[in-house]
PDB file of N, CA and C in Angstrom:
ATOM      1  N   UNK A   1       7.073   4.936 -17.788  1.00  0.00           N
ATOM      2  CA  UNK A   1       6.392   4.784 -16.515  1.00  0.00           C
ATOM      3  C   UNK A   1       7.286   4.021 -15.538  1.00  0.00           C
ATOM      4  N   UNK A   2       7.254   4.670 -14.048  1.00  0.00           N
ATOM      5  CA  UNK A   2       8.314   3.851 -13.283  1.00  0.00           C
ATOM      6  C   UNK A   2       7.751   2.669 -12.769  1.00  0.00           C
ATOM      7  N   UNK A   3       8.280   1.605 -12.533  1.00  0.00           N
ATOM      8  CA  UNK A   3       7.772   0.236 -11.572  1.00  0.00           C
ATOM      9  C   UNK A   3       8.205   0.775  -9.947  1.00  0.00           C
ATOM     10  N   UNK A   4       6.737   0.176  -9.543  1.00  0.00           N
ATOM     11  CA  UNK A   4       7.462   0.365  -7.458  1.00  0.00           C
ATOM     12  C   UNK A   4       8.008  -0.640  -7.319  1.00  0.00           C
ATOM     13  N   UNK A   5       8.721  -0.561  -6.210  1.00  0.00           N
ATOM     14  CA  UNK A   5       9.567  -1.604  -5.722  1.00  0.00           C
ATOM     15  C   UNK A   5       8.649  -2.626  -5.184  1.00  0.00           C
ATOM     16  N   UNK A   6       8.811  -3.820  -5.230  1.00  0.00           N
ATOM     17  CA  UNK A   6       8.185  -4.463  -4.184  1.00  0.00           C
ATOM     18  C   UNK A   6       8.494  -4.799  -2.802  1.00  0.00           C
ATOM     19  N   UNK A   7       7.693  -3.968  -2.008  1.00  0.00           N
ATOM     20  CA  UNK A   7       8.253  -3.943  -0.538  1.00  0.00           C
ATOM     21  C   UNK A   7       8.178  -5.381   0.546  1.00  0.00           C
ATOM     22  N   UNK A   8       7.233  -6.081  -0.124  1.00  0.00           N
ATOM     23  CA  UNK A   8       6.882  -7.044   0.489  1.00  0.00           C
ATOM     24  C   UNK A   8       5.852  -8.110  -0.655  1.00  0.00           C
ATOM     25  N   UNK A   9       6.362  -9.655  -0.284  1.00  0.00           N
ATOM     26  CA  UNK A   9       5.224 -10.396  -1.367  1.00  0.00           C
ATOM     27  C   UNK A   9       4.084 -10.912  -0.660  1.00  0.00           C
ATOM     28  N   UNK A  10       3.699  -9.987   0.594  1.00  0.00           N
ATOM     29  CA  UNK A  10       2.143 -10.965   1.331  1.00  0.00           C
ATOM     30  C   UNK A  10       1.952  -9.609   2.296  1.00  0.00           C
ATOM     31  N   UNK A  11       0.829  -9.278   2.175  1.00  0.00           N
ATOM     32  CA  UNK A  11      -0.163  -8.537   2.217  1.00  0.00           C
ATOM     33  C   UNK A  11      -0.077  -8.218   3.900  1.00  0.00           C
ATOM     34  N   UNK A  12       0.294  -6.825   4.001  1.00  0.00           N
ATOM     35  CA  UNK A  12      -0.117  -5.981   5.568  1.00  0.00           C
ATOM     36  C   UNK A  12      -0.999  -6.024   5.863  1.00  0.00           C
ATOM     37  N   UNK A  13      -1.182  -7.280   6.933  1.00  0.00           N
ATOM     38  CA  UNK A  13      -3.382  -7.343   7.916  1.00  0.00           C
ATOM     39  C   UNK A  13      -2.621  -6.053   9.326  1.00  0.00           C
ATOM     40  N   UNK A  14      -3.461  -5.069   8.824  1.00  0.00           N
ATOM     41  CA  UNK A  14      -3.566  -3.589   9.561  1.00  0.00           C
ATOM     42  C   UNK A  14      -4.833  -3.525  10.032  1.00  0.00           C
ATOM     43  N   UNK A  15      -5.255  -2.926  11.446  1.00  0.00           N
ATOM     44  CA  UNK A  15      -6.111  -2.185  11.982  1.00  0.00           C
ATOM     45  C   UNK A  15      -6.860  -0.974  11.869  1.00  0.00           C
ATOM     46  N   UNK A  16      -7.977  -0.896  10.807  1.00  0.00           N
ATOM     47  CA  UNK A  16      -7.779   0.444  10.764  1.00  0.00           C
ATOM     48  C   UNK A  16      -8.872   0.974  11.120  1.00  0.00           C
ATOM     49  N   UNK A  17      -9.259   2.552  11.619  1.00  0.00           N
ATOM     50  CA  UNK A  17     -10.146   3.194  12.342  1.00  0.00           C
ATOM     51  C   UNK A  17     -11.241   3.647  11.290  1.00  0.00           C
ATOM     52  N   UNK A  18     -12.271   3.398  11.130  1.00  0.00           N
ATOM     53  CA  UNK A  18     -13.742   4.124  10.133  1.00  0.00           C
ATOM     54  C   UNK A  18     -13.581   5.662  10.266  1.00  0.00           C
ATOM     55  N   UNK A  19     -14.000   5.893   9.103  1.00  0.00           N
ATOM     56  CA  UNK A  19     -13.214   7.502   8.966  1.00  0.00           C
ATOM     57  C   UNK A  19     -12.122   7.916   8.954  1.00  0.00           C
ATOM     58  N   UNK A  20     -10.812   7.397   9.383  1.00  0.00           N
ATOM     59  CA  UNK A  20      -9.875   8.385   9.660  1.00  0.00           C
ATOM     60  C   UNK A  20      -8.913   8.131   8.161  1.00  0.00           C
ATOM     61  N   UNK A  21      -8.053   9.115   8.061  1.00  0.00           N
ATOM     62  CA  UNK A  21      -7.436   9.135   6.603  1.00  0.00           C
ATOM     63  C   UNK A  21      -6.106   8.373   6.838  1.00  0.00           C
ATOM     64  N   UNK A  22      -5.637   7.539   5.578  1.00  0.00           N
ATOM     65  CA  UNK A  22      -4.252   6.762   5.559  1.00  0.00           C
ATOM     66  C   UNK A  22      -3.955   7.454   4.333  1.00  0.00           C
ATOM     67  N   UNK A  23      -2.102   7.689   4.478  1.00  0.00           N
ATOM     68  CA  UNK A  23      -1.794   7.533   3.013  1.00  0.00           C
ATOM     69  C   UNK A  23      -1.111   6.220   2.378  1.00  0.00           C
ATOM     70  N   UNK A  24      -0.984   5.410   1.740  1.00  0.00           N
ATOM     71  CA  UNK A  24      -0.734   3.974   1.346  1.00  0.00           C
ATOM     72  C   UNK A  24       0.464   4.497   0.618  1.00  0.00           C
ATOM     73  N   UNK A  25       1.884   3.516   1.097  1.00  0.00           N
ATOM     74  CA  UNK A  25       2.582   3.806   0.005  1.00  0.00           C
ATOM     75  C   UNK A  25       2.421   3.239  -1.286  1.00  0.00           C
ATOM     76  N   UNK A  26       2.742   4.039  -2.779  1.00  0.00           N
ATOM     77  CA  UNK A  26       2.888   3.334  -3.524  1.00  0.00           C
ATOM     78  C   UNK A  26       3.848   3.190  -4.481  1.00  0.00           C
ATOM     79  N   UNK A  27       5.226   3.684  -3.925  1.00  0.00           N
ATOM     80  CA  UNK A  27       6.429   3.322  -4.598  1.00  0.00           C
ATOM     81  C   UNK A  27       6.901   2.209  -4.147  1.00  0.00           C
ATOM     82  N   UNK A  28       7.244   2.025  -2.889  1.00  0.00           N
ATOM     83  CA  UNK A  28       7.531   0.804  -2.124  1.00  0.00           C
ATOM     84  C   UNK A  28       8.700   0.873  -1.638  1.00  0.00           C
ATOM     85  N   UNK A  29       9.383   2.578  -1.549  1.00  0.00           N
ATOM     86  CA  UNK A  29      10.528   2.527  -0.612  1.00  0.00           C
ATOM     87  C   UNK A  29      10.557   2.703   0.227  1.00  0.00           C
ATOM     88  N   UNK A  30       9.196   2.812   1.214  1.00  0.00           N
ATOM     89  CA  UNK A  30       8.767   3.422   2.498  1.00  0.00           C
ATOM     90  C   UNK A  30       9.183   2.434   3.669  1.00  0.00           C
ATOM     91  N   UNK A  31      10.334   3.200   4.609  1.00  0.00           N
ATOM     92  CA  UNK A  31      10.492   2.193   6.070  1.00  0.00           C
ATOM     93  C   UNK A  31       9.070   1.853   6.539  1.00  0.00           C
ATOM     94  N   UNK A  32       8.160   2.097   6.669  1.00  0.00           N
ATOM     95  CA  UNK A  32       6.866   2.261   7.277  1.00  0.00           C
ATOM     96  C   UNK A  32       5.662   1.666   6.461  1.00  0.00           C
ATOM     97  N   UNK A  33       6.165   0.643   6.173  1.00  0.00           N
ATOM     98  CA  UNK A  33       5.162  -0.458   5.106  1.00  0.00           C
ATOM     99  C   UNK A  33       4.277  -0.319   6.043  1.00  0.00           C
ATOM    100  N   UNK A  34       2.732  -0.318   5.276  1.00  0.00           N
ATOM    101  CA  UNK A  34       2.224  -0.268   3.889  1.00  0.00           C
ATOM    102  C   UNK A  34       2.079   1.441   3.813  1.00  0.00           C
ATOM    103  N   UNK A  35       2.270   1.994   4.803  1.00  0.00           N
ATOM    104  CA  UNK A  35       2.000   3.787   5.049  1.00  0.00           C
ATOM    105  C   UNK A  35       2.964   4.652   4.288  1.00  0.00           C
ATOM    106  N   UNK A  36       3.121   5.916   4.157  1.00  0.00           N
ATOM    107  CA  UNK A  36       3.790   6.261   3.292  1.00  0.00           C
ATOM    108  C   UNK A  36       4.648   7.014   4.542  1.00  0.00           C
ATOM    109  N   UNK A  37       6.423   7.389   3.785  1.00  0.00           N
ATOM    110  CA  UNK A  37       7.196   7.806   4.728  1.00  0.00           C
ATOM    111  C   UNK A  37       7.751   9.253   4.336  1.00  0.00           C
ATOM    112  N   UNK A  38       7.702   9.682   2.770  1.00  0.00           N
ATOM    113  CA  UNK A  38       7.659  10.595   2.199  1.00  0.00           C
ATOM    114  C   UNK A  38       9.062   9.961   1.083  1.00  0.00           C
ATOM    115  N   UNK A  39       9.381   8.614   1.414  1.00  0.00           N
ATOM    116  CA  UNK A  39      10.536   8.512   0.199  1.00  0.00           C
ATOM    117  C   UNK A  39      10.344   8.666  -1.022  1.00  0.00           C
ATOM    118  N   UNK A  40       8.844   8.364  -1.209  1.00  0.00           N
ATOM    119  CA  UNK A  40       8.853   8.863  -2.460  1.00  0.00           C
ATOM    120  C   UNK A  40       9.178  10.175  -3.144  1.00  0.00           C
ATOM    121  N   UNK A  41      10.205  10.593  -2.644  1.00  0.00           N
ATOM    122  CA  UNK A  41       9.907  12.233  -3.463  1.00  0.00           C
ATOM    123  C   UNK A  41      11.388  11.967  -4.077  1.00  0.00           C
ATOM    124  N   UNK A  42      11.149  12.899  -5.561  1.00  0.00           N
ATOM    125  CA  UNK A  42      12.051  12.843  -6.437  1.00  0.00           C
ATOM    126  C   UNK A  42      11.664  11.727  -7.781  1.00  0.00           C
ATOM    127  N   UNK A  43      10.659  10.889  -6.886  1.00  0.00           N
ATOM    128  CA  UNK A  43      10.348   9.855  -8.348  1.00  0.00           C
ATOM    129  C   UNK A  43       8.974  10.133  -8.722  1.00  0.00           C
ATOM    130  N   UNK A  44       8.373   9.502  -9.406  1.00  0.00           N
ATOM    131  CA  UNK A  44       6.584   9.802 -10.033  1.00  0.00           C
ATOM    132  C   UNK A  44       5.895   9.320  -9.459  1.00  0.00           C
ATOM    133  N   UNK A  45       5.978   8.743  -8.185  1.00  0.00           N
ATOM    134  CA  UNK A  45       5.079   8.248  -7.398  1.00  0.00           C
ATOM    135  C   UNK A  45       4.289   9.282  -6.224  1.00  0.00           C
ATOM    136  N   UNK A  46       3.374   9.246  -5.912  1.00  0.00           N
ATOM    137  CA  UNK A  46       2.569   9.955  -5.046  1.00  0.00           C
ATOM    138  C   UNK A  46       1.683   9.107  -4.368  1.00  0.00           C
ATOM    139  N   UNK A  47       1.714   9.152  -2.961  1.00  0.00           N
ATOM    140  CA  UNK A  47       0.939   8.373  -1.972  1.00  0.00           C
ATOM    141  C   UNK A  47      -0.565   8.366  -2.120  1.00  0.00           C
ATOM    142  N   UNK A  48      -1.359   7.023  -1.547  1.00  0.00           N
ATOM    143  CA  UNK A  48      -2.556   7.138  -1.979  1.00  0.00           C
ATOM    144  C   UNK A  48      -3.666   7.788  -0.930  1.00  0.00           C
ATOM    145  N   UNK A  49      -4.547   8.110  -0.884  1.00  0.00           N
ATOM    146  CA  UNK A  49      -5.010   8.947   0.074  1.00  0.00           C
ATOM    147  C   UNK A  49      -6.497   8.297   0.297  1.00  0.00           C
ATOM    148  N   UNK A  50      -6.273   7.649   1.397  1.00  0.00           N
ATOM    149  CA  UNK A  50      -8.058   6.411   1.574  1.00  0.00           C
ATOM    150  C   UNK A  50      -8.306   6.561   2.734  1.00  0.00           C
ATOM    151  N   UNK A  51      -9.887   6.022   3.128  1.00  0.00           N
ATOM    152  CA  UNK A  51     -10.101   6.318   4.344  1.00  0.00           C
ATOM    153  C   UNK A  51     -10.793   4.915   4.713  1.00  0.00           C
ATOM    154  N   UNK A  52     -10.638   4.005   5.712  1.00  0.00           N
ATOM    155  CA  UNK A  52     -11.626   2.902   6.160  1.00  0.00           C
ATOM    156  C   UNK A  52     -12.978   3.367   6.014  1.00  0.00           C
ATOM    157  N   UNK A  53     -13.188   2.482   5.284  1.00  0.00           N
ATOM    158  CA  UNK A  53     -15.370   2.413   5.706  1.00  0.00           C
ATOM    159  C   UNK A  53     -15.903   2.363   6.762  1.00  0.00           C
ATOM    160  N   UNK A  54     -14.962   0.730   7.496  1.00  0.00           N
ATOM    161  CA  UNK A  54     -15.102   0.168   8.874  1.00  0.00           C
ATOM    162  C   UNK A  54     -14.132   0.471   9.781  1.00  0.00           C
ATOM    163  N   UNK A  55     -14.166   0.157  10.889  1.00  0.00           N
ATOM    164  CA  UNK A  55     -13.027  -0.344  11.927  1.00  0.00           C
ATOM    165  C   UNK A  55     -13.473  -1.852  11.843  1.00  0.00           C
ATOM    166  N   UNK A  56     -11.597  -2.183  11.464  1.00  0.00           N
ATOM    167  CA  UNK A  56     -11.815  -4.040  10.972  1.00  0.00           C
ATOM    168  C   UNK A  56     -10.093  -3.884  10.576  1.00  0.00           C
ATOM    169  N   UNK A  57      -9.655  -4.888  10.591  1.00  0.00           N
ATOM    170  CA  UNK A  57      -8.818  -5.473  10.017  1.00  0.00           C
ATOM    171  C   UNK A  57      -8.752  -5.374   8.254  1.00  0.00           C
ATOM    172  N   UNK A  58      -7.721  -4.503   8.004  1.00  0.00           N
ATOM    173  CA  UNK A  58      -7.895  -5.348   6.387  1.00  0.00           C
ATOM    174  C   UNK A  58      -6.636  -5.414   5.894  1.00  0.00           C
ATOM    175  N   UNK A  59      -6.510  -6.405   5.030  1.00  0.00           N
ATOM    176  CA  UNK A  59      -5.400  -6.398   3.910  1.00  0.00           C
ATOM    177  C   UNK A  59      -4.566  -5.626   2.785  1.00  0.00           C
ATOM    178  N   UNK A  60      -3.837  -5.081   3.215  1.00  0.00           N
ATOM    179  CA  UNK A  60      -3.182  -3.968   2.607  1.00  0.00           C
ATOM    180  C   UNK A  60      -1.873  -4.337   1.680  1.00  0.00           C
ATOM    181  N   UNK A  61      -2.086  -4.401   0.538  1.00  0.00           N
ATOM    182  CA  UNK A  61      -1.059  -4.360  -0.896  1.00  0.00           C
ATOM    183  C   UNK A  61       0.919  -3.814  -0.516  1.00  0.00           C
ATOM    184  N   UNK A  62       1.170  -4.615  -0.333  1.00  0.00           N
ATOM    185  CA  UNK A  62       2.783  -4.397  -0.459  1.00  0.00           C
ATOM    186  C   UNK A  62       3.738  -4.770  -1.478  1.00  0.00           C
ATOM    187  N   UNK A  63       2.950  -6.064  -2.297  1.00  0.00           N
ATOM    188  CA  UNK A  63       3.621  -5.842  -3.552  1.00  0.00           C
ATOM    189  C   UNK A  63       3.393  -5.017  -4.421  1.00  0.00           C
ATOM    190  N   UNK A  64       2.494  -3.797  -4.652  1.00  0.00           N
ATOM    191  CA  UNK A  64       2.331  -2.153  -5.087  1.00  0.00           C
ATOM    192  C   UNK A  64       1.751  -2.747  -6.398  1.00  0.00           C
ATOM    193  N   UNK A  65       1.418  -4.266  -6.646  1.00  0.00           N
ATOM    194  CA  UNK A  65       1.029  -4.214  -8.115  1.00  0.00           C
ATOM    195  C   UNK A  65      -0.528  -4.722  -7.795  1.00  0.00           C
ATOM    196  N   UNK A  66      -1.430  -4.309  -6.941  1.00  0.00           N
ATOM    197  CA  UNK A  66      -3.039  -4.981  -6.866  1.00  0.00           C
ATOM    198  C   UNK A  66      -3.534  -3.866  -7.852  1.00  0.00           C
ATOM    199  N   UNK A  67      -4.663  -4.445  -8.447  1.00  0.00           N
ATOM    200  CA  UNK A  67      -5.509  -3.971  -9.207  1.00  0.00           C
ATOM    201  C   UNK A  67      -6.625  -2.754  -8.204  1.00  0.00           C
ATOM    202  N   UNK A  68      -6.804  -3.276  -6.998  1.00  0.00           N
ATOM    203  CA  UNK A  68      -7.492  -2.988  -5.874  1.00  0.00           C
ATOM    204  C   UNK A  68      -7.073  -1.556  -5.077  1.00  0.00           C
ATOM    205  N   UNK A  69      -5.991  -0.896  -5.171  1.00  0.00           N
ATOM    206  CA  UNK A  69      -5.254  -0.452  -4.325  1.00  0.00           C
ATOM    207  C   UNK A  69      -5.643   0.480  -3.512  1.00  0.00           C
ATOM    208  N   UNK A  70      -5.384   0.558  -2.085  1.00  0.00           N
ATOM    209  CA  UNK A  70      -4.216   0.278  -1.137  1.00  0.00           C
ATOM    210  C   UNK A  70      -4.503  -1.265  -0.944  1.00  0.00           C
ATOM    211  N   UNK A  71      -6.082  -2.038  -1.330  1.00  0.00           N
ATOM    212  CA  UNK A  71      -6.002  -3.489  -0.984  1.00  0.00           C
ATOM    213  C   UNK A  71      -5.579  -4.519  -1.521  1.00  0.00           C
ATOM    214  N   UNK A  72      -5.056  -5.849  -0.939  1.00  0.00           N
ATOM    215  CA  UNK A  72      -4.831  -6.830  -1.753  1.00  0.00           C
ATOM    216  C   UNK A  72      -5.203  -7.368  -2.351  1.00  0.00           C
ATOM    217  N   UNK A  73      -4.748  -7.773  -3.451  1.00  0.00           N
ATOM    218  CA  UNK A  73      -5.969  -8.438  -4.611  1.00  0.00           C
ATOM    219  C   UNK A  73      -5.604 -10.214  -4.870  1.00  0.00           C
ATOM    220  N   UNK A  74      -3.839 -10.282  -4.154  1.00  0.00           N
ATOM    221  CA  UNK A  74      -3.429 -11.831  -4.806  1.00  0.00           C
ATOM    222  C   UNK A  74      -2.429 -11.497  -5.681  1.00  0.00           C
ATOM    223  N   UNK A  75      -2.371 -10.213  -6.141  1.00  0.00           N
ATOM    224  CA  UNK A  75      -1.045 -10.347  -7.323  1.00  0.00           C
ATOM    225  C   UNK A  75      -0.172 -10.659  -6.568  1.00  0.00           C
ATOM    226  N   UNK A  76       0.180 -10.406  -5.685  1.00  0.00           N
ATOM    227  CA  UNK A  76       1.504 -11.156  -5.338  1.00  0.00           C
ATOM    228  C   UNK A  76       2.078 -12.697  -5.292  1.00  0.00           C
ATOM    229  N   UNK A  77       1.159 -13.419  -5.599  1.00  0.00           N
ATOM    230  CA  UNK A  77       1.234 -14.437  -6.040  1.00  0.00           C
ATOM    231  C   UNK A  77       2.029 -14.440  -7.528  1.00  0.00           C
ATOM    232  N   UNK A  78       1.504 -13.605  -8.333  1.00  0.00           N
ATOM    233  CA  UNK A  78       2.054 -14.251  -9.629  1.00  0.00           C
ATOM    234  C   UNK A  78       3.589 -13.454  -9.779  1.00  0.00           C
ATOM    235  N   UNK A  79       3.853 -12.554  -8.465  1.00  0.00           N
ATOM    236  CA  UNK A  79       5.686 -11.783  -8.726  1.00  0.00           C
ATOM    237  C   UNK A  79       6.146 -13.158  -8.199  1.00  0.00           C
ATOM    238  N   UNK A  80       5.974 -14.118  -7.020  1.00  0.00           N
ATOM    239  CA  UNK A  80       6.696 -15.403  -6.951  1.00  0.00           C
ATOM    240  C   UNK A  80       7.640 -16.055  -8.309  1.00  0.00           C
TER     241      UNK A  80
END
Protein backbone atom coordinates (compact mmCIF):
# COMPACT_ATOMS: atom_id res chain seq x y z
CA UNK A 1 0.00 0.00 0.00
CA UNK A 2 1.41 3.48 -0.97
CA UNK A 3 1.80 6.36 1.83
CA UNK A 4 0.63 10.10 0.55
CA UNK A 5 2.87 12.58 0.87
CA UNK A 6 2.27 14.97 3.41
CA UNK A 7 1.40 18.16 1.79
CA UNK A 8 1.00 20.16 4.68
CA UNK A 9 1.02 19.56 8.81
CA UNK A 10 -2.17 22.05 9.67
CA UNK A 11 -5.30 21.81 8.21
CA UNK A 12 -6.83 23.98 4.93
CA UNK A 13 -9.84 26.43 6.66
CA UNK A 14 -11.63 26.55 2.97
CA UNK A 15 -14.95 28.10 2.00
CA UNK A 16 -17.13 25.88 0.77
CA UNK A 17 -20.57 26.16 -1.16
CA UNK A 18 -23.72 23.52 0.15
CA UNK A 19 -24.16 21.23 -2.61
CA UNK A 20 -21.55 21.78 -4.91
CA UNK A 21 -18.94 18.84 -5.56
CA UNK A 22 -14.99 18.97 -4.44
CA UNK A 23 -12.48 16.50 -5.27
CA UNK A 24 -9.94 16.35 -2.10
CA UNK A 25 -6.57 15.40 -2.84
CA UNK A 26 -5.40 12.33 -1.44
CA UNK A 27 -1.93 11.59 -2.49
CA UNK A 28 -0.56 14.89 -1.53
CA UNK A 29 1.28 15.86 -4.68
CA UNK A 30 -1.28 18.29 -5.73
CA UNK A 31 -0.02 22.18 -6.47
CA UNK A 32 -3.61 23.01 -5.48
CA UNK A 33 -3.79 21.88 -1.78
CA UNK A 34 -6.30 20.48 -0.40
CA UNK A 35 -8.14 20.04 -4.18
CA UNK A 36 -6.98 17.63 -6.47
CA UNK A 37 -4.69 18.63 -9.60
CA UNK A 38 -4.70 15.29 -11.39
CA UNK A 39 -0.94 14.40 -10.10
CA UNK A 40 -2.05 11.69 -8.91
CA UNK A 41 -2.04 9.59 -11.92
CA UNK A 42 0.33 6.76 -12.36
CA UNK A 43 0.20 5.98 -8.50
CA UNK A 44 -2.89 4.17 -6.44
CA UNK A 45 -4.28 7.08 -5.34
CA UNK A 46 -7.65 8.45 -6.56
CA UNK A 47 -9.23 11.77 -5.51
CA UNK A 48 -12.01 11.97 -3.07
CA UNK A 49 -15.30 13.03 -4.30
CA UNK A 50 -17.53 15.14 -1.38
CA UNK A 51 -19.95 17.60 -1.37
CA UNK A 52 -20.54 20.44 1.62
CA UNK A 53 -23.71 19.93 3.66
CA UNK A 54 -23.35 23.72 4.50
CA UNK A 55 -21.90 26.88 3.16
CA UNK A 56 -19.33 27.45 6.17
CA UNK A 57 -15.89 27.30 6.53
CA UNK A 58 -14.34 23.96 7.20
CA UNK A 59 -11.18 22.22 7.90
CA UNK A 60 -9.71 20.28 5.33
CA UNK A 61 -6.91 17.32 5.93
CA UNK A 62 -3.47 18.01 4.31
CA UNK A 63 -1.57 15.74 6.20
CA UNK A 64 -3.70 12.87 4.00
CA UNK A 65 -3.56 10.73 7.25
CA UNK A 66 -7.28 11.88 9.12
CA UNK A 67 -9.41 9.17 9.96
CA UNK A 68 -12.25 11.75 8.85
CA UNK A 69 -11.39 12.41 5.29
CA UNK A 70 -11.35 15.17 3.25
CA UNK A 71 -11.72 16.57 7.16
CA UNK A 72 -9.34 17.18 9.82
CA UNK A 73 -9.24 15.04 12.56
CA UNK A 74 -5.71 16.29 14.55
CA UNK A 75 -3.51 13.58 13.11
CA UNK A 76 -1.31 15.90 12.18
CA UNK A 77 -0.29 16.44 15.34
CA UNK A 78 1.14 13.10 15.99
CA UNK A 79 3.44 13.29 12.14
CA UNK A 80 5.24 16.34 14.31
Amino acid sequence: METPEIADTTPAIIELEEGKTYFWCACGRSKKQPFCDGSHKGTGFQPLSFSAEKSKKYFLCQCKHSSKKPFCDGNHKHLL
